[in-house]
C-alpha atoms as a PDB file:
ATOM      1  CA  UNK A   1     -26.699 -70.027  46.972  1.00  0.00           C
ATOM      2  CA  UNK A   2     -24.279 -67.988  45.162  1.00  0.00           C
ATOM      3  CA  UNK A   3     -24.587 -65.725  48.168  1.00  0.00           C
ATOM      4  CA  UNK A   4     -24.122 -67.483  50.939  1.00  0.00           C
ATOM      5  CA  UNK A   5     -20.649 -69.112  49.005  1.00  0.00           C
ATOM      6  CA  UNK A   6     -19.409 -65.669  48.422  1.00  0.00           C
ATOM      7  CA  UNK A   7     -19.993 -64.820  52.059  1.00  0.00           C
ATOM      8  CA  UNK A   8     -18.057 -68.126  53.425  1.00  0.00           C
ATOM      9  CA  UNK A   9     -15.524 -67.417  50.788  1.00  0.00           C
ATOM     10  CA  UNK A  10     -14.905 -63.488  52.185  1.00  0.00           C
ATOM     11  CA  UNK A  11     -15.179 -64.616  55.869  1.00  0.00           C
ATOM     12  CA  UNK A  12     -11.774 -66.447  55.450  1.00  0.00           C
ATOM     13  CA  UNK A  13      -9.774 -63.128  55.261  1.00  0.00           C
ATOM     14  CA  UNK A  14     -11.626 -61.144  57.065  1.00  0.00           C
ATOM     15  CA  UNK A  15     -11.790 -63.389  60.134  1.00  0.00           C
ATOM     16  CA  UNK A  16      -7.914 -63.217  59.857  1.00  0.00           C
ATOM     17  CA  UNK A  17      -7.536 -59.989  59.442  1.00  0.00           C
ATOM     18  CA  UNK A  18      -9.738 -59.308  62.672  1.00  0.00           C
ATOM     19  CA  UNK A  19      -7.335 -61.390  64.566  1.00  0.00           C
ATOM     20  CA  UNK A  20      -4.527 -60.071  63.150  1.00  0.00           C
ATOM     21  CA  UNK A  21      -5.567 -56.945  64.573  1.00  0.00           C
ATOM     22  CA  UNK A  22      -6.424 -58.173  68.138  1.00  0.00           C
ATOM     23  CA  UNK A  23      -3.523 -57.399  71.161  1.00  0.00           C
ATOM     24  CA  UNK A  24      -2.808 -60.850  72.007  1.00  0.00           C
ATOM     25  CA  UNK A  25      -1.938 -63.861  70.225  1.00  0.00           C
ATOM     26  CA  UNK A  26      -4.723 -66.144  72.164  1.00  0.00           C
ATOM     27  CA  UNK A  27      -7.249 -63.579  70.513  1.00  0.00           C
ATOM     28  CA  UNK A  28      -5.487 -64.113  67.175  1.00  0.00           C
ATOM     29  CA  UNK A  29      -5.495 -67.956  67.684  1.00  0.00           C
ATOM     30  CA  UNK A  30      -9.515 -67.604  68.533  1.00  0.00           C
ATOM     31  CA  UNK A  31     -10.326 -65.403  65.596  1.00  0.00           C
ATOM     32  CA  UNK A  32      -7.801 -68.244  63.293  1.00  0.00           C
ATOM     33  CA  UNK A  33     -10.022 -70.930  64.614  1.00  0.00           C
ATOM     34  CA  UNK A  34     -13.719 -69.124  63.615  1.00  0.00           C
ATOM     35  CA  UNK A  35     -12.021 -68.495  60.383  1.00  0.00           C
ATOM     36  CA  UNK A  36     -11.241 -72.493  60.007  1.00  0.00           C
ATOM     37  CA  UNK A  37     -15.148 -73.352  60.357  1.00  0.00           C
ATOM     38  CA  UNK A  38     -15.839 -71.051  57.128  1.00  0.00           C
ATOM     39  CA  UNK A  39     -13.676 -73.345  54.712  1.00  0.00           C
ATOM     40  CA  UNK A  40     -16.249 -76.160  55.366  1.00  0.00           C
ATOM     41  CA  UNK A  41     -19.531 -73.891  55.389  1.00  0.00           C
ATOM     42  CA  UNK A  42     -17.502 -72.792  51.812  1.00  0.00           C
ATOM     43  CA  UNK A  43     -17.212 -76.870  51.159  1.00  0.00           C
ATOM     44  CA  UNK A  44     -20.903 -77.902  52.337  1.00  0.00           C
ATOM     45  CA  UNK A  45     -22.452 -74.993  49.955  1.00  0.00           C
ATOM     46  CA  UNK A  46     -20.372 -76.483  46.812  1.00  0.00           C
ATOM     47  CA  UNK A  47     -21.668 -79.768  47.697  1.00  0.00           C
ATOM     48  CA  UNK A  48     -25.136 -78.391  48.479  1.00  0.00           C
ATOM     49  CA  UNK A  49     -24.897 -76.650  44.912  1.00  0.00           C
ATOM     50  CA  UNK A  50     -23.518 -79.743  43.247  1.00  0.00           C
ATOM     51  CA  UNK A  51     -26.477 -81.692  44.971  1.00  0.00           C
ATOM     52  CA  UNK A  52     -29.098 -79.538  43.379  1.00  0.00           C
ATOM     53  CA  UNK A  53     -27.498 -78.946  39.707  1.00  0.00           C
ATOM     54  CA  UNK A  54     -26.298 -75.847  40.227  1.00  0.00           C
ATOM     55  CA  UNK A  55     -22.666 -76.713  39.660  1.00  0.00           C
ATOM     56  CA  UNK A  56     -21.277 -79.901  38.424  1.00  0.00           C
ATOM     57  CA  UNK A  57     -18.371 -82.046  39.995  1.00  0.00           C
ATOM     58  CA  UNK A  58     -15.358 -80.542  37.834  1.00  0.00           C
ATOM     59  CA  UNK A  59     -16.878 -77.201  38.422  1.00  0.00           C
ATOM     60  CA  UNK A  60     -16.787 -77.183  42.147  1.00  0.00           C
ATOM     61  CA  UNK A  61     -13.471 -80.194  42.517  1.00  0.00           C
ATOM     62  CA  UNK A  62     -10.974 -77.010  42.384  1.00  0.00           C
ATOM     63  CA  UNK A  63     -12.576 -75.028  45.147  1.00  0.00           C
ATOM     64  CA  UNK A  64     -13.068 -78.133  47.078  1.00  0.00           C
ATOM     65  CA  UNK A  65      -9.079 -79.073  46.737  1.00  0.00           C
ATOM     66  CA  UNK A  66      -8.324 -74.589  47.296  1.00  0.00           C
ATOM     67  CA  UNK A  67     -10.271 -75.092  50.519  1.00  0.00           C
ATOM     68  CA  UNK A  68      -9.439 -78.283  51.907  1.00  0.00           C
ATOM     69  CA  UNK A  69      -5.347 -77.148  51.489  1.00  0.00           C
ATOM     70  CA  UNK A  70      -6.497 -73.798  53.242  1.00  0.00           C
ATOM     71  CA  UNK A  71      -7.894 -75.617  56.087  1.00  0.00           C
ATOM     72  CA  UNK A  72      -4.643 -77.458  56.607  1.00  0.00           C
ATOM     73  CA  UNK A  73      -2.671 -73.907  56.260  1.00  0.00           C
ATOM     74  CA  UNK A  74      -4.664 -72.106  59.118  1.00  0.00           C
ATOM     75  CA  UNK A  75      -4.304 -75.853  61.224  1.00  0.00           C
ATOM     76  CA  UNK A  76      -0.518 -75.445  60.996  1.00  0.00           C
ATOM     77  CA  UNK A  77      -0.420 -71.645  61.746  1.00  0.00           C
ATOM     78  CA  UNK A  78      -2.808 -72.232  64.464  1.00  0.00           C
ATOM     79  CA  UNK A  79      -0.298 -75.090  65.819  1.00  0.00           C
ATOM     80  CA  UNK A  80       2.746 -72.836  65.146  1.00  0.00           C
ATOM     81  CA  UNK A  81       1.383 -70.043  67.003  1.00  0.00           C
ATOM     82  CA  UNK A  82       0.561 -72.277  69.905  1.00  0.00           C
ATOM     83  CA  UNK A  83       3.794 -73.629  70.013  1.00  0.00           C
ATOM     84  CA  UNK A  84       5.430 -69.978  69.733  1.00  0.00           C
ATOM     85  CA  UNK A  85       2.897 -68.621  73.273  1.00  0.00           C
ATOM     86  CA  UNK A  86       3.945 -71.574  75.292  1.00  0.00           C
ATOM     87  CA  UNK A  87       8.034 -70.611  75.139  1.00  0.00           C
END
C-alpha cells in the first residue's frame, strides 16, 4: 500500500513536468488533467489504508486536506490556461 501511495504521490509532478515540456499548451492542458486523477488515486489509497488499520484518521486528515487543495490548484491553472488559448 505504501507503494502504490508513493507512486500517486510522484505522478503529480511528474505528469506536470511532462506537460510542461510538451509544444503546445492543449498538450500541457491534457497532461494537467491526467495529473488531476492522481490526487484522488493518492486520496482513495489513504482511505483504503485508513479502512484496513494501516493509518488512522489524524494520520492520513493532512494529506487528505494537501491533496484536496492541490486538486483545486491544477482546476484553476487548467481554467486559466484555457482562458489564456482562447484570446
Amino acid at each position: 500500500m505504501s507503494s502504490q501511495i508513493r507512486r500517486s504521490a510522484s505522478a503529480i509532478p511528474a505528469n506536470v513536468a511532462e506537460g510542461y515540456g510538451r509544444e503546445s499548451t492543449q498538450s500541457f492542458i491534457q497532461y494537467l488533467r491526467i495529473a488531476q486523477g492522481s490526487p484522488k488515486e493518492l486520496e482513495t489509497h489513504l482511505l483504503l489504508s485508513e479502512r484496513v488499520g494501516l493509518l488512522d484518521t489524524k494520520r492520513i486528515e493532512p494529506a487528505m486536506e494537501q491533496s484536496d487543495m492541490l486538486g483545486k490548484k491544477l482546476r484553476a491553472f487548467i481554467r486559466s490556461l484555457q482562458r489564456r488559448a482562447q484570446r
